[in-house]
Protein backbone atom coordinates (compact mmCIF):
# COMPACT_ATOMS: atom_id res chain seq x y z
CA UNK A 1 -57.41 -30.35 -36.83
CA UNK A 2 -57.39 -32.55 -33.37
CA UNK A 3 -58.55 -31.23 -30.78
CA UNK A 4 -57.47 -30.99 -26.88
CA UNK A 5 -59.12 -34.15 -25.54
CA UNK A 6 -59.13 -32.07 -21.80
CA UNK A 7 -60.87 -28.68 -22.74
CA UNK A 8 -61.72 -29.88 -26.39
CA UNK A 9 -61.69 -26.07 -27.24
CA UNK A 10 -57.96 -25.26 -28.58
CA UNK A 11 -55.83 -27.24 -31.03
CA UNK A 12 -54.05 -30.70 -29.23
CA UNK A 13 -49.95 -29.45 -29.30
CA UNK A 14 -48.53 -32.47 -27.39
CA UNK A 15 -49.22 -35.93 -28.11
CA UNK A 16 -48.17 -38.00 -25.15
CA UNK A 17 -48.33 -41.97 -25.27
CA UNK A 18 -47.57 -44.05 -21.91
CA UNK A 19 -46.76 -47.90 -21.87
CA UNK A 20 -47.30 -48.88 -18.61
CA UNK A 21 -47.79 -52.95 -17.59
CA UNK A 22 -47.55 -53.29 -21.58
CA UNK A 23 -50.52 -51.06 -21.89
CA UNK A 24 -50.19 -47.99 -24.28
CA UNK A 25 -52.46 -44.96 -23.60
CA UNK A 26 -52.54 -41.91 -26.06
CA UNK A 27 -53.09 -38.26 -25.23
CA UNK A 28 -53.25 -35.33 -27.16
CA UNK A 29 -53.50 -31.95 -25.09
CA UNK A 30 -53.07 -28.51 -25.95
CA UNK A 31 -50.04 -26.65 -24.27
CA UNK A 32 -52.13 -24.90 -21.48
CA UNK A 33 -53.87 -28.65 -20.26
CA UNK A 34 -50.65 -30.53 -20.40
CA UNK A 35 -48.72 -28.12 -18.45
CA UNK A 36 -51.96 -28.08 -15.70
CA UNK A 37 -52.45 -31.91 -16.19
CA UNK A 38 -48.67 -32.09 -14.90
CA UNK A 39 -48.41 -34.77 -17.93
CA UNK A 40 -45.20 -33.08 -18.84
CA UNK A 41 -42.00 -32.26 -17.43
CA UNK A 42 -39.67 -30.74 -19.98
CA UNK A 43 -39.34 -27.57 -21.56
CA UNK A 44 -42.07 -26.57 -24.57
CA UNK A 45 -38.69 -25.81 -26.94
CA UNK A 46 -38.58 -26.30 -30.03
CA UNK A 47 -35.25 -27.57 -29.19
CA UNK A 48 -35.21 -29.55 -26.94
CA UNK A 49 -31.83 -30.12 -25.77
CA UNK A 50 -30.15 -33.60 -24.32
CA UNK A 51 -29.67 -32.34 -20.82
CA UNK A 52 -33.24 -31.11 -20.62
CA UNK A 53 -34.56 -34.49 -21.51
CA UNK A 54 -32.48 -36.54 -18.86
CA UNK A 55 -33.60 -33.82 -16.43
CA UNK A 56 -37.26 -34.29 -17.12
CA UNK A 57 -36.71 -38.02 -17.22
CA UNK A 58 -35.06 -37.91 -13.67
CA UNK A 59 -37.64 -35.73 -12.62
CA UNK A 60 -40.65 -38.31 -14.08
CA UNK A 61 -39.03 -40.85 -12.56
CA UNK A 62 -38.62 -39.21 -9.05
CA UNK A 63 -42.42 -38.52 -9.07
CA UNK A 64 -43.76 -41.71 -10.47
CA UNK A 65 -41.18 -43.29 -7.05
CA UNK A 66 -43.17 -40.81 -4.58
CA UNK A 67 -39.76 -40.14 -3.39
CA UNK A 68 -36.07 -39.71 -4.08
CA UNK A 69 -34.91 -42.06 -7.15
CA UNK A 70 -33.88 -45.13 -6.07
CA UNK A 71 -29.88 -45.62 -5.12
CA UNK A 72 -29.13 -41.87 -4.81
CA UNK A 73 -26.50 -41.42 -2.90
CA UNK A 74 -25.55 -37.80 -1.18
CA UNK A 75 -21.67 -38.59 -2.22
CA UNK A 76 -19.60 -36.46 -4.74
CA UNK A 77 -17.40 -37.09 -7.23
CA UNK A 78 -14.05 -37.77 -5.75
CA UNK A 79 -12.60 -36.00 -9.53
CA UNK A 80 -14.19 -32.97 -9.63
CA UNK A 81 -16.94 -32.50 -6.27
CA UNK A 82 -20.26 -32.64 -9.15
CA UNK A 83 -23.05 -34.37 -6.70
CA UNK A 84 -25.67 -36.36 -8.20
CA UNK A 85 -28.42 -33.89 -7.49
CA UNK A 86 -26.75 -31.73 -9.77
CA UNK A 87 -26.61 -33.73 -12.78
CA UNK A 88 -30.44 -34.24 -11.69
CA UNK A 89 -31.01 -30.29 -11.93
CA UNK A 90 -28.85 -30.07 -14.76
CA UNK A 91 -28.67 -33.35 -16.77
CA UNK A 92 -25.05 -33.05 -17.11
CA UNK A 93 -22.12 -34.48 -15.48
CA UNK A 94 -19.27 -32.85 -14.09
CA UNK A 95 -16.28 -35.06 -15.43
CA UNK A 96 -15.76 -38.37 -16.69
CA UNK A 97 -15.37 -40.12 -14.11
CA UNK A 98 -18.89 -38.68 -12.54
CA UNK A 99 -19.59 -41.64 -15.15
CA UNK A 100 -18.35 -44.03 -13.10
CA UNK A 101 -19.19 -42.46 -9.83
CA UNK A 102 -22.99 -42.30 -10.24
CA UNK A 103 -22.90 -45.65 -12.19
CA UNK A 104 -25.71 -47.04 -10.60
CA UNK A 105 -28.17 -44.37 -10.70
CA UNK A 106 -27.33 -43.69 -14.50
CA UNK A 107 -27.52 -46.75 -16.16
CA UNK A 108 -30.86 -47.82 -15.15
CA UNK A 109 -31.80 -44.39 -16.53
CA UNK A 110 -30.00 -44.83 -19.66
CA UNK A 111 -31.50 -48.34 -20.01
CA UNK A 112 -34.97 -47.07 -20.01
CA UNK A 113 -34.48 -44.61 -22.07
CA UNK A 114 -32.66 -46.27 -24.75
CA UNK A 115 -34.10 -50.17 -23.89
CA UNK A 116 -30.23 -51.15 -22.91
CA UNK A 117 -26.90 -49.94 -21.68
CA UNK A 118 -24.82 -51.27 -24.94
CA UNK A 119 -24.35 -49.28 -27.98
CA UNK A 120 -25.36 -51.44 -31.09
CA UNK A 121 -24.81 -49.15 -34.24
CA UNK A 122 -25.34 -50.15 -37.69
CA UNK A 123 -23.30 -49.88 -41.04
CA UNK A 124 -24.34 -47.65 -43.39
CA UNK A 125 -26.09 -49.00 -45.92
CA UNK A 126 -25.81 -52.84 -44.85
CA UNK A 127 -27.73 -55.22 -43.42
CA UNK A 128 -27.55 -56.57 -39.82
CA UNK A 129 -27.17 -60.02 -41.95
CA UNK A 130 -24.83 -59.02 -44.74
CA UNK A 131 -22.50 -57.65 -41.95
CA UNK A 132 -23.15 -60.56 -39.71
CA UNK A 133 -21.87 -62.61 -42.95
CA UNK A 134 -19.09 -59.78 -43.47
CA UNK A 135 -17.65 -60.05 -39.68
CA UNK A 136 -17.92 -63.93 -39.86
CA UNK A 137 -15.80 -63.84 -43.44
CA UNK A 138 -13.13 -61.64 -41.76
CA UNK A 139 -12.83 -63.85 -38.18
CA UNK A 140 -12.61 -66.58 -40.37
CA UNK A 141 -9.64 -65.25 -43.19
CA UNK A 142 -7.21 -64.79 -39.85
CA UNK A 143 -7.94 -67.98 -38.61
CA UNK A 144 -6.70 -68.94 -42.13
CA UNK A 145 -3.79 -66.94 -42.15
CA UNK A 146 -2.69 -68.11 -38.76
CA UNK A 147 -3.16 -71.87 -39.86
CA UNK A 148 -0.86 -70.85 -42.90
CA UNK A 149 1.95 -69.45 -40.94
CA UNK A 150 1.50 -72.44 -38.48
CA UNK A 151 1.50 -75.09 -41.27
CA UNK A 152 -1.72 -76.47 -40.65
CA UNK A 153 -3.32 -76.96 -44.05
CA UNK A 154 -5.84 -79.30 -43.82
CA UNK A 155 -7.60 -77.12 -40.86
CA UNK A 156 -7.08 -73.91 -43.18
CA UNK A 157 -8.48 -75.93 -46.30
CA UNK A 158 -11.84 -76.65 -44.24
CA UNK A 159 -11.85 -72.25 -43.13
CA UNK A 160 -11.67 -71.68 -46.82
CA UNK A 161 -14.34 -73.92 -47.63
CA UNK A 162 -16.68 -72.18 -44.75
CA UNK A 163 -15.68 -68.58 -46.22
CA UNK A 164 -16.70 -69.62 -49.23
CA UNK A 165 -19.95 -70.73 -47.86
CA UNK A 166 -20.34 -67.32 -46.15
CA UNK A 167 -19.33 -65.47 -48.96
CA UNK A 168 -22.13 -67.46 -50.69
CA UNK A 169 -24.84 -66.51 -48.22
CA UNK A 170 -23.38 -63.24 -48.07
CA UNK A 171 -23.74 -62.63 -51.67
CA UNK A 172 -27.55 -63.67 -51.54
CA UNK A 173 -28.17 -61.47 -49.08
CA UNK A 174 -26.90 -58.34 -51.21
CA UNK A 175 -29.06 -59.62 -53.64
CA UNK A 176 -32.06 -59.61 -51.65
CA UNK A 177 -31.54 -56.18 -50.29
CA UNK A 178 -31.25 -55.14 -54.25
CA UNK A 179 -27.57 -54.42 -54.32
């Protein structure tokens, strides 16, 4: 059993690890030293909900800043009135347009917390290259068809011969990945 590096006399409950100027620090506290330490700024739950997380986040952040976050802005939401200090006491916005509102004071959140603003989701069960290859295939079959209809045959007989080639590379990817 690990100990609480602080008092080193009850069991270490939260493991914290910091990356700050690419340097990663480890700490493993019991409840009691982490809460003094100030280390932490969310709830103990065992479920730990979405809105408490931003909220701890915003609160981090604000401390870390000595000061109000930067770009907050005392406006409302011209929708539905939700200010931005409420969705910092909260972690939830009024409407979806407080989206758009508090733009700039959300996305760099949302960036650090998830490394970017863009969702890139996965297939199920496929490879990033096999559905690389998959998406290329399917761009280039409507080129195809549209070179068809148009009459253009030799440019459709050279997008056949690169789909072929794809579905090549495509098929020995699936065979890498055991399929």
């Amino acid at each position: 059993m690990l100990l609480c590096e602080e008092c080193r006399k009850r069991p270490a409950a939260v493991h914290i690890t910091k990356i700050v100027n690419n340097v990663k620090t480890e700490m493993h506290l019991c409840q009691e030293c982490a809460q003094t330490k100030g280390e932490l700024n969310m709830s103990f739950e065992p479920s730990l909900t979405f809105e408490n997380f931003l909220k701890g986040m915003l609160q981090q952040a604000q401390a870390l800043s000595q000061g109000p976050a930067v770009g907050i802005r005392p406006q409302r939401c011209p929708n539905c009135g939700h200010a931005y200090g409420q969705f910092k006491e909260s972690g939830r916005l009024g409407c979806s347009e407080c989206y758009e509102e508090f733009k700039g004071e959300i996305v760099p959140l949302v960036r650090r917390i998830q490394g970017s603003v863009g969702h890139t989701g996965k297939a199920p069960g496929i490879s990033s290259a096999a559905a690389g290859y998959r998406q290329q295939i399917e761009e280039l079959r409507e080129q195809q068809r549209k070179a068809i209809i148009e009459e253009k045959y030799e440019e459709a007989a050279k997008l056949r011969d690169k789909i072929r080639a794809l579905e090549k590379s495509l098929r020995e990817a699936e065979k890498q990945e055991g399929r």
